[in-house]
N, C-alpha and C. Protein backbone atom coordinates (compact mmCIF):
# COMPACT_ATOMS: atom_id res chain seq x y z
N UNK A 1 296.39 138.70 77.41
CA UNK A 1 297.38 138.62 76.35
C UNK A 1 298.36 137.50 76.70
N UNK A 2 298.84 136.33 75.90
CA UNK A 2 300.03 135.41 75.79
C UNK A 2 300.95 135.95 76.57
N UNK A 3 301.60 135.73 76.58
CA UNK A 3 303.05 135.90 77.27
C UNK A 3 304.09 135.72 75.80
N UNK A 4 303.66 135.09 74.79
CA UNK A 4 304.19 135.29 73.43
C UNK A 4 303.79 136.77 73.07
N UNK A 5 302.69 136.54 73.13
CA UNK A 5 302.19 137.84 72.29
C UNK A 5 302.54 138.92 72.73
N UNK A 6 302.92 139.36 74.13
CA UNK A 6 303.28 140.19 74.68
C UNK A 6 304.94 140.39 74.35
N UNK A 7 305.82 139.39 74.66
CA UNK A 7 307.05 139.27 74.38
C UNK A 7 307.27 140.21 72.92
N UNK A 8 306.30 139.45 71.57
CA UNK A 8 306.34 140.31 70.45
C UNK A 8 306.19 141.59 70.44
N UNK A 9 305.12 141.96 71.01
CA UNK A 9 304.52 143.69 71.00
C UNK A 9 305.39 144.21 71.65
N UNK A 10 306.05 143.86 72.83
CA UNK A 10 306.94 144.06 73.36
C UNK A 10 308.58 144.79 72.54
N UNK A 11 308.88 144.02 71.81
CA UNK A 11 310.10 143.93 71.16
C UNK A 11 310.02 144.67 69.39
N UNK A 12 308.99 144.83 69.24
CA UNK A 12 308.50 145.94 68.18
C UNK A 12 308.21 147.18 68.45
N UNK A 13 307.48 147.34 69.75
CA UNK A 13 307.58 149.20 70.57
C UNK A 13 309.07 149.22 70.89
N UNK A 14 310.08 148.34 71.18
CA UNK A 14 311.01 148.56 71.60
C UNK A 14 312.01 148.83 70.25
N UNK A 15 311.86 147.97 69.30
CA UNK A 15 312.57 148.63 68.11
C UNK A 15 312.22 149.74 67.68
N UNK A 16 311.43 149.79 67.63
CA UNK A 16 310.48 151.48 66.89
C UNK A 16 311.19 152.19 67.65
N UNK A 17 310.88 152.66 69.40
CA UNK A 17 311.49 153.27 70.31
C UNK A 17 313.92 153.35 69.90
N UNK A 18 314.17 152.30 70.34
CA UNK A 18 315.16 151.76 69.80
C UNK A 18 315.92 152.58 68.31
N UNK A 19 315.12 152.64 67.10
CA UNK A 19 315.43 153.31 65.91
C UNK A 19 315.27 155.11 65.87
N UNK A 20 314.86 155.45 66.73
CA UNK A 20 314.18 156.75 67.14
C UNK A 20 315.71 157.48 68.00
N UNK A 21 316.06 156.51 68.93
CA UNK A 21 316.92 156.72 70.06
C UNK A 21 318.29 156.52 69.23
N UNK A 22 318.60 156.22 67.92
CA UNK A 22 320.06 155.61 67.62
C UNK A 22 320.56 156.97 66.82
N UNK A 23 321.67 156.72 66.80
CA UNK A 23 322.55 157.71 66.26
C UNK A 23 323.63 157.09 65.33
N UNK A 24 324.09 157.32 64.24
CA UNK A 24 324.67 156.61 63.73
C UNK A 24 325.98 157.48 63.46
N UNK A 25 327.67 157.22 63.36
CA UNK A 25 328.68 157.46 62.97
C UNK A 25 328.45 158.75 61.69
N UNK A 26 328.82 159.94 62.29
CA UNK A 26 328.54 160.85 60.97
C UNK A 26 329.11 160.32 59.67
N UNK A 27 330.06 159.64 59.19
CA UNK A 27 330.20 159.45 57.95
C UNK A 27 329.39 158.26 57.34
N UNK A 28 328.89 157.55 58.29
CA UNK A 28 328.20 155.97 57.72
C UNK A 28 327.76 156.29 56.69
N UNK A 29 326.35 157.49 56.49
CA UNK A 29 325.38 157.69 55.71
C UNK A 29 324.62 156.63 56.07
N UNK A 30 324.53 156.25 57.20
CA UNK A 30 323.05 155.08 57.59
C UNK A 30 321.73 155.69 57.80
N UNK A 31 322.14 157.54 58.26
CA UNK A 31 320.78 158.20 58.70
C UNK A 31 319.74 158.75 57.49
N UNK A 32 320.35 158.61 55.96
CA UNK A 32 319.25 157.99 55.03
C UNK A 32 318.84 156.89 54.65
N UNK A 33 319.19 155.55 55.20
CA UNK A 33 319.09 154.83 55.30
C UNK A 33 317.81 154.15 56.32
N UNK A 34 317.74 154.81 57.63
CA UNK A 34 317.01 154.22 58.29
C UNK A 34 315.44 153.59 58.46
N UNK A 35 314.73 154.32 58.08
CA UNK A 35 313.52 153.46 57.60
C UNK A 35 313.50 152.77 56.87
N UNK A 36 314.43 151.89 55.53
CA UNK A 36 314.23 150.90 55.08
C UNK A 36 314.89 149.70 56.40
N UNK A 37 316.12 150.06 56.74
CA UNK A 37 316.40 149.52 57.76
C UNK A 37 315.77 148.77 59.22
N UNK A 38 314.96 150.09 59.84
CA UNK A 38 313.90 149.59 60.69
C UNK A 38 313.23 148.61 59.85
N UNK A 39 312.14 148.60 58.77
CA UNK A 39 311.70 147.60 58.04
C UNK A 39 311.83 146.47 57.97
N UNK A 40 313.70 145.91 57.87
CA UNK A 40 314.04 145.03 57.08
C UNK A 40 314.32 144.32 58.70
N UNK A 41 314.48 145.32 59.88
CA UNK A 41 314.84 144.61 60.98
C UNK A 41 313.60 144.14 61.61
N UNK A 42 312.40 144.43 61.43
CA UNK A 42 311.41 144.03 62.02
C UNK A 42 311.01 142.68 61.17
N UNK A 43 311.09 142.74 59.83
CA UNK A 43 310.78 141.54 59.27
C UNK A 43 311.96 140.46 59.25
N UNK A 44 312.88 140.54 59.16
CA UNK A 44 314.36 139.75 59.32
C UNK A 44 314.20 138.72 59.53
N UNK A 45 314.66 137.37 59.57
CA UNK A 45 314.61 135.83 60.20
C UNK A 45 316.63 136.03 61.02
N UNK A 46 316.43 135.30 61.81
CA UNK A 46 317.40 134.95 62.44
C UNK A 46 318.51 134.40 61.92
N UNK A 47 319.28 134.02 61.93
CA UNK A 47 320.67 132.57 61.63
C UNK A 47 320.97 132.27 63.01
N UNK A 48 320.89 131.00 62.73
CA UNK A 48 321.40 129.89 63.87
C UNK A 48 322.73 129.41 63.63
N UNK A 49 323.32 129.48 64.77
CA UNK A 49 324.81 129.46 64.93
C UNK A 49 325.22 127.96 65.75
N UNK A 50 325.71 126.98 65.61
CA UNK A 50 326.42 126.27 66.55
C UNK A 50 327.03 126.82 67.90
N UNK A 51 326.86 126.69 69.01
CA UNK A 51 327.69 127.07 70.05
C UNK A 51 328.50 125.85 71.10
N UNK A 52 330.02 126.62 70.53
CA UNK A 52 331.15 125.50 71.69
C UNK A 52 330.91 125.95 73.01
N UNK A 53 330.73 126.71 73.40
CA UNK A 53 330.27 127.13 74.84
C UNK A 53 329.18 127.63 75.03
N UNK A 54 328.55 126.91 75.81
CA UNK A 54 326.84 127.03 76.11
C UNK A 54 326.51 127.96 76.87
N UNK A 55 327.73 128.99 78.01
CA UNK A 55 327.62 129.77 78.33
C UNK A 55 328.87 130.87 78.29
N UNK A 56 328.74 131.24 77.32
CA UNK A 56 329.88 132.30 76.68
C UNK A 56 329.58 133.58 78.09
N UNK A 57 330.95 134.27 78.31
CA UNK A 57 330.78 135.61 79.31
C UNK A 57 330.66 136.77 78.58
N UNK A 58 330.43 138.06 78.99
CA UNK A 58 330.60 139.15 78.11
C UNK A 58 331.85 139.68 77.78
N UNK A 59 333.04 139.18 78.53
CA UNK A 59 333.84 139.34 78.32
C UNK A 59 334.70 138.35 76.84
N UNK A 60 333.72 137.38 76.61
CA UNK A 60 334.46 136.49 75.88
C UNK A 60 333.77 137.16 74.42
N UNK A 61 333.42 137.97 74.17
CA UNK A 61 332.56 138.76 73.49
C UNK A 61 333.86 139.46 72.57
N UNK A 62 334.87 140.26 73.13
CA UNK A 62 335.88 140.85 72.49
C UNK A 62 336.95 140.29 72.40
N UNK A 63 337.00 138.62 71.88
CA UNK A 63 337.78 138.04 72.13
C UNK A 63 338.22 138.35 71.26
N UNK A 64 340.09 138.62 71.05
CA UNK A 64 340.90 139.25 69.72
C UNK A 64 340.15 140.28 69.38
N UNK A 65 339.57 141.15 70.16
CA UNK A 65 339.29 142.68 69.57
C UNK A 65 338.30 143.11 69.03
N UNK A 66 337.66 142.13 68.50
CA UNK A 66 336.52 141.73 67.19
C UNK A 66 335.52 143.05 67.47
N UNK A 67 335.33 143.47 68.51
CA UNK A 67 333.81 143.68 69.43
C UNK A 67 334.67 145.63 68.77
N UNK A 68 335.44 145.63 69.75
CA UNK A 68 335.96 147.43 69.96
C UNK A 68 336.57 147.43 68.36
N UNK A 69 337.06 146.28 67.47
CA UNK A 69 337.87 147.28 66.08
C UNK A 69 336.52 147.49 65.37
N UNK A 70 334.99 146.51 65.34
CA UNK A 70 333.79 146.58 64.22
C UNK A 70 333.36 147.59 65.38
N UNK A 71 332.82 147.56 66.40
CA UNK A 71 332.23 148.22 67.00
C UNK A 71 332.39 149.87 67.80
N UNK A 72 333.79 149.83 68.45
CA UNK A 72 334.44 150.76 68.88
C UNK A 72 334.03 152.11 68.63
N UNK A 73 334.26 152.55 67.15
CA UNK A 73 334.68 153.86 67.31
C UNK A 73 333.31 154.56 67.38
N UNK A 74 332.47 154.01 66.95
CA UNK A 74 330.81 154.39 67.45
C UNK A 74 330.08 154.19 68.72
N UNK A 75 330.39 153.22 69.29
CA UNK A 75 329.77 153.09 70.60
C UNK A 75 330.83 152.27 72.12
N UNK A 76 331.81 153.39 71.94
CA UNK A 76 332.72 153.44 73.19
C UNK A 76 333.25 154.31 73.61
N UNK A 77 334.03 154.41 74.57
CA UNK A 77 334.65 155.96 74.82
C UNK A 77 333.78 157.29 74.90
N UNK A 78 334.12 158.07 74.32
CA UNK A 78 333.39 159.66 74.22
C UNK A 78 332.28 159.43 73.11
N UNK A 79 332.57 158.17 72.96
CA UNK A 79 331.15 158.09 71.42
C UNK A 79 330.20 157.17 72.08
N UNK A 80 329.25 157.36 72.15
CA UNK A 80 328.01 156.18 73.08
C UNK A 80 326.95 156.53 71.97
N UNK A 81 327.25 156.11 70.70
CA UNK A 81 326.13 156.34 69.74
C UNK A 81 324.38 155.83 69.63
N UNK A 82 323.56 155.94 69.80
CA UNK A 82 322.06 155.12 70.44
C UNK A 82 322.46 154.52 71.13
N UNK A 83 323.12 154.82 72.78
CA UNK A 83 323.23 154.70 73.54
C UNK A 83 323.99 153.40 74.14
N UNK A 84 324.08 152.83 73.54
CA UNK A 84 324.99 151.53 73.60
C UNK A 84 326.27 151.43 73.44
N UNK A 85 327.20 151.31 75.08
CA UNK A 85 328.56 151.43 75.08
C UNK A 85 329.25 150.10 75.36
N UNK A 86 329.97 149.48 73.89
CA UNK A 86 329.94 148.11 73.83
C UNK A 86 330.90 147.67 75.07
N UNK A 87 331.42 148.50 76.14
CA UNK A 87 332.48 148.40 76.82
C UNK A 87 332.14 148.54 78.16
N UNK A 88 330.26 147.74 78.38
CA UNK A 88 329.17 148.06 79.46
C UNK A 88 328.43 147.32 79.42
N UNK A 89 328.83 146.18 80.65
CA UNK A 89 327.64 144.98 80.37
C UNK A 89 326.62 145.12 80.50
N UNK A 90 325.82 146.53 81.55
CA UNK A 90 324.85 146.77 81.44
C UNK A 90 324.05 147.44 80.45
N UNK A 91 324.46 147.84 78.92
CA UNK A 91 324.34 148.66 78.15
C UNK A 91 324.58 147.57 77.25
N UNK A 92 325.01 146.80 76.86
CA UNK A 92 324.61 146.47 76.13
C UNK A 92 324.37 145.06 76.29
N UNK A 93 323.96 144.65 77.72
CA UNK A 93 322.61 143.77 77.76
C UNK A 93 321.53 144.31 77.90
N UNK A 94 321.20 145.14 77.85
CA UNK A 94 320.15 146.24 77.77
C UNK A 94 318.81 145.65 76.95
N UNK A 95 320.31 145.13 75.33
CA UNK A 95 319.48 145.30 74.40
C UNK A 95 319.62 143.71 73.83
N UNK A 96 319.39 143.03 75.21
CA UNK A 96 319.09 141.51 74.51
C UNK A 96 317.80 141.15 75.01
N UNK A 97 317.28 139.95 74.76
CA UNK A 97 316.48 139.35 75.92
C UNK A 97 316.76 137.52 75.61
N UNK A 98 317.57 137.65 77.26
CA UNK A 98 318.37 136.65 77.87
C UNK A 98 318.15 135.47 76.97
N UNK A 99 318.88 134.64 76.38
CA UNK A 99 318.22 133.35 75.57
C UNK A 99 317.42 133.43 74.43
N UNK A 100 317.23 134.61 74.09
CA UNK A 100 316.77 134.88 72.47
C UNK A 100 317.42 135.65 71.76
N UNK A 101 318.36 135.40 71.12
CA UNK A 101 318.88 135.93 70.63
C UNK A 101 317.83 136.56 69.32
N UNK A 102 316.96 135.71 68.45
CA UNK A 102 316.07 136.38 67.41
C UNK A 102 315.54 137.51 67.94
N UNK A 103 314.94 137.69 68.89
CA UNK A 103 314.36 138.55 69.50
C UNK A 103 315.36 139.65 70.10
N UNK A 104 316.37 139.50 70.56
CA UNK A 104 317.59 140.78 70.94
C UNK A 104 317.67 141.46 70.01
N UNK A 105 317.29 142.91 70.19
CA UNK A 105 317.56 144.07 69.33
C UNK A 105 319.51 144.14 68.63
N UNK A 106 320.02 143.59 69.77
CA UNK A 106 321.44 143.68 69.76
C UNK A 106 322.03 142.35 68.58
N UNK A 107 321.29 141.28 68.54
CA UNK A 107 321.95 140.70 67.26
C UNK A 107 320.59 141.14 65.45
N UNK A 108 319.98 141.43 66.39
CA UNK A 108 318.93 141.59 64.53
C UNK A 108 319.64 142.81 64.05
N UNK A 109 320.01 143.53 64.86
CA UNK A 109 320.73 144.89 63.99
C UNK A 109 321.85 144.52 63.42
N UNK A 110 322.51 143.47 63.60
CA UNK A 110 323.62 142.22 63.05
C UNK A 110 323.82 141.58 61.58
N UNK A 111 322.15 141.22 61.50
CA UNK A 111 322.28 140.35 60.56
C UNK A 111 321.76 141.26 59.41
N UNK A 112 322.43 140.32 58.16
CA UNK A 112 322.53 141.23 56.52
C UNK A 112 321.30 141.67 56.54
N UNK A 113 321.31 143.14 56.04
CA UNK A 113 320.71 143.54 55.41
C UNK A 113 320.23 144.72 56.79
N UNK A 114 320.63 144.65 57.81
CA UNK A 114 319.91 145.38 58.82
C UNK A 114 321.11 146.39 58.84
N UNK A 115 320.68 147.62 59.62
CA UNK A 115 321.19 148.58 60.52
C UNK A 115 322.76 148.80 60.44
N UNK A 116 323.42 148.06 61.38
CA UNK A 116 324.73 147.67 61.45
C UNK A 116 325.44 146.52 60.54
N UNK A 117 324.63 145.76 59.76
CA UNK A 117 325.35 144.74 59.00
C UNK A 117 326.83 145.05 58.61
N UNK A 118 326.83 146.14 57.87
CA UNK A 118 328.10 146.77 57.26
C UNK A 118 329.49 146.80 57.76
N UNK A 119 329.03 146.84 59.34
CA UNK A 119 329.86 146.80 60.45
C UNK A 119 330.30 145.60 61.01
N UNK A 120 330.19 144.51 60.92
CA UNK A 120 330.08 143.44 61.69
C UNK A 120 330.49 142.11 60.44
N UNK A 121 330.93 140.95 60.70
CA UNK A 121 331.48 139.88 60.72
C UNK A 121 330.77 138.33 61.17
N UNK A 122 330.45 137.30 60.06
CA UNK A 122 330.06 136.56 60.67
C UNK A 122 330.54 135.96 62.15
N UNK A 123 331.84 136.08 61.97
CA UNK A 123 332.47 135.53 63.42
C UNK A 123 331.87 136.20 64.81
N UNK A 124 331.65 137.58 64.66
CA UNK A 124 331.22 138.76 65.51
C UNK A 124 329.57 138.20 65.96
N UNK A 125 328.83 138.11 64.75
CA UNK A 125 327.64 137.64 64.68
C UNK A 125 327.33 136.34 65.48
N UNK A 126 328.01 135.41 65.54
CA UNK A 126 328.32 133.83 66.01
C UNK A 126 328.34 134.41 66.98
N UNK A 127 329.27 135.07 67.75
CA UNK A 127 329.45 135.01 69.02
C UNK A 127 328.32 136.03 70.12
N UNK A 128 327.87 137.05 69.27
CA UNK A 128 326.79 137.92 70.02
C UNK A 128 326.27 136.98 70.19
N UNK A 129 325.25 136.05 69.18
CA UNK A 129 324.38 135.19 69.03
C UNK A 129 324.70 134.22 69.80
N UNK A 130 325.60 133.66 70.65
CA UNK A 130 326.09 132.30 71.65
C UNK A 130 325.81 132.78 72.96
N UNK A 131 326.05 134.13 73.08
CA UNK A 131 326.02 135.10 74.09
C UNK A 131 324.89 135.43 74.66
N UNK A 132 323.86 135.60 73.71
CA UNK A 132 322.67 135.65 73.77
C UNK A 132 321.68 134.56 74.29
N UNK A 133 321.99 133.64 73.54
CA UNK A 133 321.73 132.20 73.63
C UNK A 133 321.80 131.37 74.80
N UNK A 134 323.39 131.97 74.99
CA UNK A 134 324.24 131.26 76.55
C UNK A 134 323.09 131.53 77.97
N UNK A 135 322.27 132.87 77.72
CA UNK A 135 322.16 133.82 78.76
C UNK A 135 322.51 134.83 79.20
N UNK A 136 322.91 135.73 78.02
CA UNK A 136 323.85 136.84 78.32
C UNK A 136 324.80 137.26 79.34
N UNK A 137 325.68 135.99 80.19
CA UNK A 137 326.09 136.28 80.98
C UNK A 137 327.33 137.20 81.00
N UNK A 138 327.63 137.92 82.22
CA UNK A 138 328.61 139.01 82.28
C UNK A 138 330.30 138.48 82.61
């Protein structure tokens, strides 16, 4: 098998797995939602972002708050909703893979029309995506 091809099969057992494992904010109403969702995240195309820093930190991630006011009240603190506690570099690099951002579970659940869209901000989006890009560094 490729090392592409694998990467793919790879990152589709892992969404499937991934959508199985998430929990969503009791009021969202995302949990009737979710199988069109999984769907729309497996087929999705990316957006490409410009990046001023080629290696953004994880810390530069919540810069002005952006990360804990969209993200927070679902996956921090006493809430670690599908398991991702945005306030844990190991948790939520978990769910990248280093330099691809298309392929990181953590920005496709990002972009319109997916999962978390509702939640999130192009600016928010830009910067997962630089982060990703950068090398997910911590």
């Amino acid at each position: 098998m490729k090392k592409k091809d694998f990467v793919r099969y790879a990152m589709i057992v892992l969404l499937l797995f991934q959508s199985f494992l998430s929990t969503n904010c009791e009021n969202s109403g995302a949990d009737q939602k979710r199988d069109p969702h999984l769907f729309s995240l497996l087929a999705s195309s990316s957006v490409t972002y410009v990046c001023a820093d080629p290696q953004p930190t994880f810390a530069s991630l919540n810069q002005q708050g952006a990360i804990v006011s969209s993200c927070g009240s679902c996956h921090s603190g006493g809430t670690i909703n599908g398991g991702v506690d945005i306030t844990s570099y190991s948790s939520v690099r978990s769910q990248t893979v280093s330099g691809n951002a298309s392929m990181s579970v953590l920005y496709r659940v990002l972009l319109p029309g997916n999962i978390m869209s509702a939640y999130t901000t192009s600016a928010l989006n830009q910067a997962v995506y630089c982060w990703i890009q950068g090398g997910s560094n911590p």
